[in-house]
Structures are given as structure tokens and as C-alpha cells.
C-alpha atoms as a PDB file:
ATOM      1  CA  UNK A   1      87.534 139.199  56.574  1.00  0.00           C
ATOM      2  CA  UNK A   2      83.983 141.371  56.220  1.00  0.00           C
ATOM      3  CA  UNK A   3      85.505 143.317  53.641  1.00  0.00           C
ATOM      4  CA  UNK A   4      84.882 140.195  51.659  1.00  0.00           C
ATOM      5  CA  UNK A   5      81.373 139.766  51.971  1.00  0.00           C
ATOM      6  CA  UNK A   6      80.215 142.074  49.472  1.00  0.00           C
ATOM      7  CA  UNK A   7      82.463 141.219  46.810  1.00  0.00           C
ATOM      8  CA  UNK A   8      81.688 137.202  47.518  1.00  0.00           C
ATOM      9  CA  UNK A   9      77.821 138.495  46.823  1.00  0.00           C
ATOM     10  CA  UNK A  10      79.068 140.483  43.633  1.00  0.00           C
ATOM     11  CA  UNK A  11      80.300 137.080  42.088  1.00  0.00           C
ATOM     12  CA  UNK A  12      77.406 135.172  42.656  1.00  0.00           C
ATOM     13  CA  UNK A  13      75.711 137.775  40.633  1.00  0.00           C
ATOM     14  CA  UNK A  14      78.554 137.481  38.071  1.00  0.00           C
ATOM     15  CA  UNK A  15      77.986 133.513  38.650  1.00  0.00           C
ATOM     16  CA  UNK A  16      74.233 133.715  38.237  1.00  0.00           C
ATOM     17  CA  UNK A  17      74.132 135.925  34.726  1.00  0.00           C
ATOM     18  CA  UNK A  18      76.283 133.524  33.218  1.00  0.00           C
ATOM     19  CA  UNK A  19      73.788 131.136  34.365  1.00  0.00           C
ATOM     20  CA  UNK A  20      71.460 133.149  32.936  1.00  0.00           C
ATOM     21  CA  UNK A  21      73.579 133.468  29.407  1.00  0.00           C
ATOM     22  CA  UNK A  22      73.692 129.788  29.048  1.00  0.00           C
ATOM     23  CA  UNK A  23      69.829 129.054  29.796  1.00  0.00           C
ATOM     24  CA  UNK A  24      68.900 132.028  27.608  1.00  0.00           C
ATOM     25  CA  UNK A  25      70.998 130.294  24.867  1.00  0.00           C
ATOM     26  CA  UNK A  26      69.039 126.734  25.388  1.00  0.00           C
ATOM     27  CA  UNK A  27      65.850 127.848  25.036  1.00  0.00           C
ATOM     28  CA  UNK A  28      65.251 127.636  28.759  1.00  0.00           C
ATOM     29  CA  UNK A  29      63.682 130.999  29.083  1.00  0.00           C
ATOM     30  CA  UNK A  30      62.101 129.960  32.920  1.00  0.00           C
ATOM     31  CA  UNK A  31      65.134 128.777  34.010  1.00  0.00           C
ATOM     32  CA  UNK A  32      66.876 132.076  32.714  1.00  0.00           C
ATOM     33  CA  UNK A  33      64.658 134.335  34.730  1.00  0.00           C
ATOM     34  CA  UNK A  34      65.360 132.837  38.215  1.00  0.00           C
ATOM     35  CA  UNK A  35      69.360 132.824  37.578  1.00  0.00           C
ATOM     36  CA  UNK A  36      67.990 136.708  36.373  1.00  0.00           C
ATOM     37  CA  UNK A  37      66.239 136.845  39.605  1.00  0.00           C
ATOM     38  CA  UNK A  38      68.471 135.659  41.992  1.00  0.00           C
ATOM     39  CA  UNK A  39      71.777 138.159  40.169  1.00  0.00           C
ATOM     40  CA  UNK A  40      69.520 140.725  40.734  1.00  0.00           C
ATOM     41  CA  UNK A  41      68.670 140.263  44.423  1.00  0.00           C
ATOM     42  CA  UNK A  42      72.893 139.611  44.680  1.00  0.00           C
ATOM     43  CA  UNK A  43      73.035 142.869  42.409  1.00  0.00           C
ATOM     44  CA  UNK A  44      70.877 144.409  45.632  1.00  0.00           C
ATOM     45  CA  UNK A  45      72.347 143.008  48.260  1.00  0.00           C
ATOM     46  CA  UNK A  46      76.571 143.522  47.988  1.00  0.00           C
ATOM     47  CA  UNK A  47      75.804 147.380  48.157  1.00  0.00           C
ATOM     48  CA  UNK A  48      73.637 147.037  51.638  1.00  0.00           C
ATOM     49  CA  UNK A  49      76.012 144.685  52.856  1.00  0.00           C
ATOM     50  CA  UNK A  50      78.837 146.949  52.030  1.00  0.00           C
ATOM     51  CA  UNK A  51      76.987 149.870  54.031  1.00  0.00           C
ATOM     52  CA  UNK A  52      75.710 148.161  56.801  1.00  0.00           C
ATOM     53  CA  UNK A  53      79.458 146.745  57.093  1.00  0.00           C
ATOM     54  CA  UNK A  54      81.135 149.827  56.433  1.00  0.00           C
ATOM     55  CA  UNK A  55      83.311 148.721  53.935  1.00  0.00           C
ATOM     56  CA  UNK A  56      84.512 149.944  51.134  1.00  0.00           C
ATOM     57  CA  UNK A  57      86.751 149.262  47.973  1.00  0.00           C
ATOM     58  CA  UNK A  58      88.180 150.257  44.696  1.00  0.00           C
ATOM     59  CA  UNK A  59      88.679 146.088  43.835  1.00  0.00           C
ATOM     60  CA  UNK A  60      84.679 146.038  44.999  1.00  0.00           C
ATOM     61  CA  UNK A  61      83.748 148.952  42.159  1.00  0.00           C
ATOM     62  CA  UNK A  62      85.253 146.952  39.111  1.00  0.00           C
ATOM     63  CA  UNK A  63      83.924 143.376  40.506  1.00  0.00           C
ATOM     64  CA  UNK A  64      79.842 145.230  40.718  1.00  0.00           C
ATOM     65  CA  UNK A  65      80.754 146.902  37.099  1.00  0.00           C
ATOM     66  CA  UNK A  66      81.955 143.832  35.393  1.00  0.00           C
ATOM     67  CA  UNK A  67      79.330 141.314  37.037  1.00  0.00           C
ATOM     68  CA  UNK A  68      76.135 144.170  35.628  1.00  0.00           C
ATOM     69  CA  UNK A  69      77.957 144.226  32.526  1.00  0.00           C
ATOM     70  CA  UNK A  70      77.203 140.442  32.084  1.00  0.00           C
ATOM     71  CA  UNK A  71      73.916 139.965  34.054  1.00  0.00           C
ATOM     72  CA  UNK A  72      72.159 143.014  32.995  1.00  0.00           C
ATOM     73  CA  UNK A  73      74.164 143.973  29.538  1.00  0.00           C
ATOM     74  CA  UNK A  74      75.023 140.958  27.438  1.00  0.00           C
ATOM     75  CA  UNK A  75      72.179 138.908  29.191  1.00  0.00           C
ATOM     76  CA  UNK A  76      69.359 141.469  27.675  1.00  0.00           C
ATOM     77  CA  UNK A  77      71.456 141.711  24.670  1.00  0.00           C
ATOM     78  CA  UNK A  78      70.759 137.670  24.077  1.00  0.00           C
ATOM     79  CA  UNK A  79      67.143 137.616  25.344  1.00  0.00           C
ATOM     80  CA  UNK A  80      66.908 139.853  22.159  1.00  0.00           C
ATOM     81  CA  UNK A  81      69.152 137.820  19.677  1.00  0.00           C
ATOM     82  CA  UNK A  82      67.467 134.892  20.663  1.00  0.00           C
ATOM     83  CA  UNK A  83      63.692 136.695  19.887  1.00  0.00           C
ATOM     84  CA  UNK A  84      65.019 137.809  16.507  1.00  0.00           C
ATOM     85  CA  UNK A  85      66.434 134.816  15.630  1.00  0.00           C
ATOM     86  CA  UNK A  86      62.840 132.696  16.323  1.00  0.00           C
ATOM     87  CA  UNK A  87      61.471 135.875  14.779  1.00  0.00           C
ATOM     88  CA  UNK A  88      63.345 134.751  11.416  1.00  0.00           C
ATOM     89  CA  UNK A  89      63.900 131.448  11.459  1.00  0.00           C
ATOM     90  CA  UNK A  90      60.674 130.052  13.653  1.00  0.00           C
ATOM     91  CA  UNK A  91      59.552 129.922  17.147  1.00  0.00           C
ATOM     92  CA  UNK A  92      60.890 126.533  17.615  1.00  0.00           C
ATOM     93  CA  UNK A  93      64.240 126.924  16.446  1.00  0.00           C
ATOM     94  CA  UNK A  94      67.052 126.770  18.489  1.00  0.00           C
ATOM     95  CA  UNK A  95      69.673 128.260  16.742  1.00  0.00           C
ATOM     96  CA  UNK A  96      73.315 126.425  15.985  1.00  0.00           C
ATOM     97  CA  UNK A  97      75.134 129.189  14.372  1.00  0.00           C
ATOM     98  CA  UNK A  98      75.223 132.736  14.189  1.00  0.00           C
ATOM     99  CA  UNK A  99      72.338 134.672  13.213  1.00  0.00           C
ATOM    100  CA  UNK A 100      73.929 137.915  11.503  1.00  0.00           C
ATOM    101  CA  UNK A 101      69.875 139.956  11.055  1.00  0.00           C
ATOM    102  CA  UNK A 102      69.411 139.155  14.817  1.00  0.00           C
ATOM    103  CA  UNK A 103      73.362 140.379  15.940  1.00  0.00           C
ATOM    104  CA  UNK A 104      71.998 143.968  16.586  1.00  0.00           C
ATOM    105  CA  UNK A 105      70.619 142.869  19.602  1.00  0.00           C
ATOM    106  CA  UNK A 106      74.027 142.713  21.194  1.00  0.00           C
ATOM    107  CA  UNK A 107      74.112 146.876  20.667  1.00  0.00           C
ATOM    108  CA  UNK A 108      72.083 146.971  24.184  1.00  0.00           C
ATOM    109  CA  UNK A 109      75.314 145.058  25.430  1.00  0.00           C
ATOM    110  CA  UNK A 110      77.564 148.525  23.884  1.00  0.00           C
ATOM    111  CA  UNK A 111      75.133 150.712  25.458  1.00  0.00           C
ATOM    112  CA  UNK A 112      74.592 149.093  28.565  1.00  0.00           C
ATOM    113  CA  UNK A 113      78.874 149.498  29.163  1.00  0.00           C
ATOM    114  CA  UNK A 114      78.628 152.878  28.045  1.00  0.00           C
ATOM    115  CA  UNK A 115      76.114 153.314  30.821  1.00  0.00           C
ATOM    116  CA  UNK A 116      77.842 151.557  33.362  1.00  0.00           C
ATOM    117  CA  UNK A 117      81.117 153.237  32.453  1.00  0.00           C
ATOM    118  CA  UNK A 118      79.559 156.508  32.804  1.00  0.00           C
ATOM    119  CA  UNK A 119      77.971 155.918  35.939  1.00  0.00           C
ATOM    120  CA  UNK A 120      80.877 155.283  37.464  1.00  0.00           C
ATOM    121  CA  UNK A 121      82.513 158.445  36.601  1.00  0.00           C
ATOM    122  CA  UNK A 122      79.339 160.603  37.138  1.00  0.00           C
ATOM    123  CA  UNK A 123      78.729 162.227  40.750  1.00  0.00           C
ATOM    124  CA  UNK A 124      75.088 163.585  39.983  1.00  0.00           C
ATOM    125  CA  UNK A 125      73.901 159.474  39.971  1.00  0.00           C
ATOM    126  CA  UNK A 126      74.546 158.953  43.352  1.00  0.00           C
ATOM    127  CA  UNK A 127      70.699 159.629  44.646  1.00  0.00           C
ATOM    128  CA  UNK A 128      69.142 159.042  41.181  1.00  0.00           C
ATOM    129  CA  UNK A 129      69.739 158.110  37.661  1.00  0.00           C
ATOM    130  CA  UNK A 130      70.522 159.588  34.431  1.00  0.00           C
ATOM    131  CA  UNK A 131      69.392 157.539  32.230  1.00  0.00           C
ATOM    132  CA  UNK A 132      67.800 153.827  32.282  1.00  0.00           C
ATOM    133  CA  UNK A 133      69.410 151.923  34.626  1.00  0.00           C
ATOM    134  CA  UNK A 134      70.883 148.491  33.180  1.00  0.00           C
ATOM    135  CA  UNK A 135      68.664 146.082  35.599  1.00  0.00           C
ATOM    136  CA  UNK A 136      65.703 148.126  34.798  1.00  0.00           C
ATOM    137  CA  UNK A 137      66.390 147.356  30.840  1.00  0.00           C
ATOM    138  CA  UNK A 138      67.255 143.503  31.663  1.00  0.00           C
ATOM    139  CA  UNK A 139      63.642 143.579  33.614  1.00  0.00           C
ATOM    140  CA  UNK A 140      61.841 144.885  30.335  1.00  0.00           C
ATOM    141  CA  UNK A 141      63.671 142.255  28.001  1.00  0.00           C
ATOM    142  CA  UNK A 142      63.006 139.368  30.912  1.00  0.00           C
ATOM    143  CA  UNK A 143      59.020 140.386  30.631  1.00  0.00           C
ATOM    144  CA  UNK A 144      59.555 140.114  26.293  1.00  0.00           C
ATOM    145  CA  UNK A 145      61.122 136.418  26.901  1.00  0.00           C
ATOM    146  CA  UNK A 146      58.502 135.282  29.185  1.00  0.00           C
ATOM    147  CA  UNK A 147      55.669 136.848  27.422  1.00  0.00           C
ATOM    148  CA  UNK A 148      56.952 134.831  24.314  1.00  0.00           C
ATOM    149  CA  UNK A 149      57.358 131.538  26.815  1.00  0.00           C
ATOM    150  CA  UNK A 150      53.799 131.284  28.195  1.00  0.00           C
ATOM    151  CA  UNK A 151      52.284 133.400  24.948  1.00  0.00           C
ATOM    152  CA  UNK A 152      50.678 135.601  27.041  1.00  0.00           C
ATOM    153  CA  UNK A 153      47.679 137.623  25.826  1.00  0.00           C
ATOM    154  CA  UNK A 154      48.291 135.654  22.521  1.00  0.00           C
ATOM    155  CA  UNK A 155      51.591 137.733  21.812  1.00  0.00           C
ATOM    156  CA  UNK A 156      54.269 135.350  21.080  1.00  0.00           C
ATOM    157  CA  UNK A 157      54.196 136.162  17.196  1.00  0.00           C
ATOM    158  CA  UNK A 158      53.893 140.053  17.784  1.00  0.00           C
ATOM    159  CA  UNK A 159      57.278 139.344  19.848  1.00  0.00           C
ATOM    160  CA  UNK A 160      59.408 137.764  17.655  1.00  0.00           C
ATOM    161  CA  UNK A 161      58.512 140.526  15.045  1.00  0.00           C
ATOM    162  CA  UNK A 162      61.796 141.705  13.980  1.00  0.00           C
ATOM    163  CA  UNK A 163      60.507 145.132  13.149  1.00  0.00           C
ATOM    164  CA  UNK A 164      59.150 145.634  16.869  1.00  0.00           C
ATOM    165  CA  UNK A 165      62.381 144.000  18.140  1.00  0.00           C
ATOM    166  CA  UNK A 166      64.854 146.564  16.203  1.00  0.00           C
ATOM    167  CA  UNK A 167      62.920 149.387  17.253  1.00  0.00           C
ATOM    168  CA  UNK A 168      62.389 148.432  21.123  1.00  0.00           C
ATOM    169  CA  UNK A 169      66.400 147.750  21.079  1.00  0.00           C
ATOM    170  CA  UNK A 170      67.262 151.299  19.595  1.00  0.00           C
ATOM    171  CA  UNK A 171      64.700 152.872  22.163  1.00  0.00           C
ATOM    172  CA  UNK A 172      66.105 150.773  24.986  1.00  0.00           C
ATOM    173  CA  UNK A 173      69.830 152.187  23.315  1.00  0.00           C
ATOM    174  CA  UNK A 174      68.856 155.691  23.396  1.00  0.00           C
ATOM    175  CA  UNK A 175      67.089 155.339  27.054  1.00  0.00           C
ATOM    176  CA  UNK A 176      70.103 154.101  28.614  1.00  0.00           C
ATOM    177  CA  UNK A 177      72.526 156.662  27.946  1.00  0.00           C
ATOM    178  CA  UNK A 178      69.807 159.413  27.705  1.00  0.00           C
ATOM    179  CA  UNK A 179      70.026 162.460  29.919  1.00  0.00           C
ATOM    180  CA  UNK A 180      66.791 161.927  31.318  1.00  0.00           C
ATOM    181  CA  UNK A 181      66.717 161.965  34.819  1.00  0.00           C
ATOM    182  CA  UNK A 182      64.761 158.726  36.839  1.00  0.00           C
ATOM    183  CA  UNK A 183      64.262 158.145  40.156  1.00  0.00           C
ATOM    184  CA  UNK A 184      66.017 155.013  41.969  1.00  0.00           C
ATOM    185  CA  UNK A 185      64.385 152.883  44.064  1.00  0.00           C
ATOM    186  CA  UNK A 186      66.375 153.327  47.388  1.00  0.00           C
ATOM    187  CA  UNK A 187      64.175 154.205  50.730  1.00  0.00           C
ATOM    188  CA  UNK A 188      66.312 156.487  52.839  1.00  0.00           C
ATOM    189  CA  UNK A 189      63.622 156.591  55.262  1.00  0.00           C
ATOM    190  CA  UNK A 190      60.570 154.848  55.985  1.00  0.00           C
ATOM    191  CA  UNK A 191      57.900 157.900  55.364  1.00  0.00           C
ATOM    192  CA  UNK A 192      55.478 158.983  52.727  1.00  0.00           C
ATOM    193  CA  UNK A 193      57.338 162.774  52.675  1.00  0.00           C
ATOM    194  CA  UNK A 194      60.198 162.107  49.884  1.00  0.00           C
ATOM    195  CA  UNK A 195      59.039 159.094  48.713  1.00  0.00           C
ATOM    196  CA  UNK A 196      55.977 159.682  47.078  1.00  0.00           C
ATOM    197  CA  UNK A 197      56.723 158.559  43.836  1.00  0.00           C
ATOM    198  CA  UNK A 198      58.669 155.218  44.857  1.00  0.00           C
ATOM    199  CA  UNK A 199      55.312 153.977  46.695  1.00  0.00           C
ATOM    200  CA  UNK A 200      52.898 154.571  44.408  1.00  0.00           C
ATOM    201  CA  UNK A 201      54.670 152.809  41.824  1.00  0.00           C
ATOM    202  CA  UNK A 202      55.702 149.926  44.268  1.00  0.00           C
ATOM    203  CA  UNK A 203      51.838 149.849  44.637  1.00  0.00           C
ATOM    204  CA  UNK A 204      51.044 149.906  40.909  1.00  0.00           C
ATOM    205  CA  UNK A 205      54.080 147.461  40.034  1.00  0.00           C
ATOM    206  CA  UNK A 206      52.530 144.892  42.830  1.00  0.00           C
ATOM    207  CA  UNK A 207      49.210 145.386  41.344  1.00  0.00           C
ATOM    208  CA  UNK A 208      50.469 144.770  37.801  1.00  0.00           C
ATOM    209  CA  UNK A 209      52.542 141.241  39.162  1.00  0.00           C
ATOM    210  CA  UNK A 210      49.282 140.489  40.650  1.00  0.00           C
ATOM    211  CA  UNK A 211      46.439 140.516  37.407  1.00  0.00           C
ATOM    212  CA  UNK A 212      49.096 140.799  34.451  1.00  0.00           C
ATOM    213  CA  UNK A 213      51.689 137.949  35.966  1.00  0.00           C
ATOM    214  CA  UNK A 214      54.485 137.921  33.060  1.00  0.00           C
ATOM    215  CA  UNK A 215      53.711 140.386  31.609  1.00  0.00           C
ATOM    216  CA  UNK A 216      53.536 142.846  34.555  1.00  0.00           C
ATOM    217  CA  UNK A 217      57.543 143.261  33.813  1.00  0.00           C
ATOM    218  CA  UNK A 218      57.699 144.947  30.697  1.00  0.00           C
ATOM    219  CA  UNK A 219      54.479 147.164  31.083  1.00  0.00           C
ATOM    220  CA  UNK A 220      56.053 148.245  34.630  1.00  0.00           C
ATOM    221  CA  UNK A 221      59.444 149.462  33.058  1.00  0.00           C
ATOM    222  CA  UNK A 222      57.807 151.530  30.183  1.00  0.00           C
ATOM    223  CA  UNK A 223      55.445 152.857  33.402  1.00  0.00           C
ATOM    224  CA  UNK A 224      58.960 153.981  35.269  1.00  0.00           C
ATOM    225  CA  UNK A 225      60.588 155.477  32.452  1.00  0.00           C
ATOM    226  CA  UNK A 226      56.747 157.442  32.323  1.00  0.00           C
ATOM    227  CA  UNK A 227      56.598 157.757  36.153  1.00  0.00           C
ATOM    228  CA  UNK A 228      59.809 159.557  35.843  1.00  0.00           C
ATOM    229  CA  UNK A 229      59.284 161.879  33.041  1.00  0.00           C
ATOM    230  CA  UNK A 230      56.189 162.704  34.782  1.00  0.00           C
ATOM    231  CA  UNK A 231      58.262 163.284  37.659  1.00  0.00           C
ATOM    232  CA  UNK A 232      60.508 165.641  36.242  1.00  0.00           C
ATOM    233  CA  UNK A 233      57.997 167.587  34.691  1.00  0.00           C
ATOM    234  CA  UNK A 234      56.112 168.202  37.746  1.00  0.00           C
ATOM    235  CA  UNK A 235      59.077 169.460  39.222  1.00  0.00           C
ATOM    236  CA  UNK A 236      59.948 171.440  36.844  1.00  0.00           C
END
């Protein structure tokens, strides 16, 4: 029966980023970000369970690929297409048909399955990444579609620029299939020694939630992919 558990969590991330799809769709961009939220923290959680449980299983694998494929590929992919298309046709619009200049948005969905399909098949990502990891790209396209919500800082128009939107989406393209190495956020043990670089940025990112709010989501993704190059450069 525990052997289960995790995979019950893994669809109710699956359940949520369809959730997610649909309210990204409607317009409702607040809604969106806590069916985001709450596939992420399922996203989390089946892999702790599944440890803590000692459990493991090949059916388990597919179900987490195929539930981040929707949540954090096809979900960023329309947070974009939807930006692009108010970019074009007006902030207010709601769009009943397709939008063919906004469609390259759905290239971070290709990318983000040619991620996940090579993670799977790649043994040097088991500590760290290579490459942006999908949630981290879904948490930089989640801070664009609330920054655009609330207008923060007065942004909404640079947002929806279609120039800026094409070339965030081939960067974000390029990042998550790029051999870059970047450090995962998993605490094997509670102590500063190894860990350095997780807890200053967990400081910096809570500092960033704190005075930036919305906004604190895309500035803190483009600070881990520098945190990271840093990183490896200092190692190096």
C-alpha cells in the first residue's frame, strides 16, 4: 500500500498543472500561481516521501516525468503565449483562437521535455543539475505573469513586449538544456560546511519575497542561474 503514496502525490501535481493550464488560459493569472504553487510543493514532496518510505519504482519515474512535463513545461510555455498574445493584441484581451506570432512560446514546452528526457538518462544530475531545472524556469515565467497582474514597478507594458518575450524564451531554451552546471536545492545535512551557497541564496531569495513581493520570482531565478556560474567559477 505505501508504495502508493508517492505516486498519489505525483498526480496531484499532474492534477494541479492542469489546473494551472486552464486558469493561465482564463486570464486568472492569481489563481494560476497557487495551482503552480501547490504542484510544486507535490513536485517536492513524492520524492521525500518516496525516501523516507523506501520505496521505489520504474511506474513512479514516468508518472514524476509526465506530471513536470505539464506543470513546469507546457504551463511556462502558456504563461508566455498568453503574454505575447496581450503583447499583440492588448492587455485586456482574452484570446478565442490561436495566436500563430505568440505560438513560439510553446518551444520552452520542446525544451523543457528535452530536459526532462535527458535527466532521466543522465547519472552526473543526481546531486546537481546540468542545466536549468524545469520548476526553476516555470518560477521565472510565474514572476513575468504576476508582474504583468499587479503591474508591478509600472512594468506590465515592458512585459508583454514581444521582442523581450522572444528573446527571454530562447534564453530560457538555451538555459535548460545548457551544459552549465547549477546547484540543487537539497540539504543533505543541516550545517553551514557544504552548503554555503544554498543558504546564502535562501537568505537573499527570502529577502527579495520580502521588499520585491512578485517580483522577487523572476529576479531570484536570473540570481541562481548567476549564483551558479559564480559557483562554478570559483571552483574552478
Amino acid at each position: 500500500m505505501k508504495k502508493h503514496i508517492p505516486n498519489s502525490i505525483t498526480l496531484i501535481n499532474l492534477f494541479c498543472g492542469c489546473c494551472a493550464l486552464a486558469s493561465v488560459f482564463y486570464g486568472q493569472f492569481v489563481q494560476a500561481f497557487w495551482f503552480f504553487l501547490a504542484s510544486g510543493i507535490a513536485d517536492y514532496l513524492d520524492g521525500m516521501v518516496a525516501r523516507v518510505l523506501k520505496v521505489h519504482s520504474e511506474l513512479g519515474k514516468e508518472l514524476d516525468s509526465i506530471a513536470d512535463m505539464v506543470s513546469f513545461g507546457v504551463v511556462p510555455g502558456a504563461i508566455f503565449y498568453m503574454l505575447l498574445t496581450k503583447g499583440y493584441k492588448g492587455i485586456d484581451v482574452l484570446p478565442i483562437q490561436l495566436t500563430l506570432a505568440a505560438a513560439p512560446a510553446f518551444l520552452i514546452a520542446v525544451f523543457s521535455g528535452l530536459r526532462l528526457a535527458k535527466f532521466n538518462i543522465d547519472t552526473r544530475q543526481s546531486e546537481n543539475f546540468i542545466g536549468l531545472n524545469t520548476p526553476s524556469a516555470t518560477i521565472f515565467a510565474v514572476g513575468l505573469m504576476l508582474m504583468f497582474h499587479y503591474d508591478s514597478f509600472g512594468l506590465s507594458k515592458v512585459i508583454t513586449n514581444p521582442w523581450l518575450l522572444y528573446a527571454l524564451i530562447a534564453l530560457l531554451c538555451y538555459l535548460l538544456i545548457a551544459e552549465i552546471p547549477m546547484f540543487s536545492f537539497k540539504f543533505k545535512k543541516l550545517t553551514w560546511e557544504g552548503n554555503e551557497i544554498r543558504i546564502v541564496f535562501a537568505i537573499v531569495a527570502i529577502l527579495l519575497l520580502i521588499f520585491l513581493k512578485e517580483a522577487a520570482f523572476s529576479i531570484g531565478i536570473i540570481l541562481y542561474v548567476l549564483f551558479s556560474i559564480f559557483d562554478n567559477l570559483t571552483k574552478k
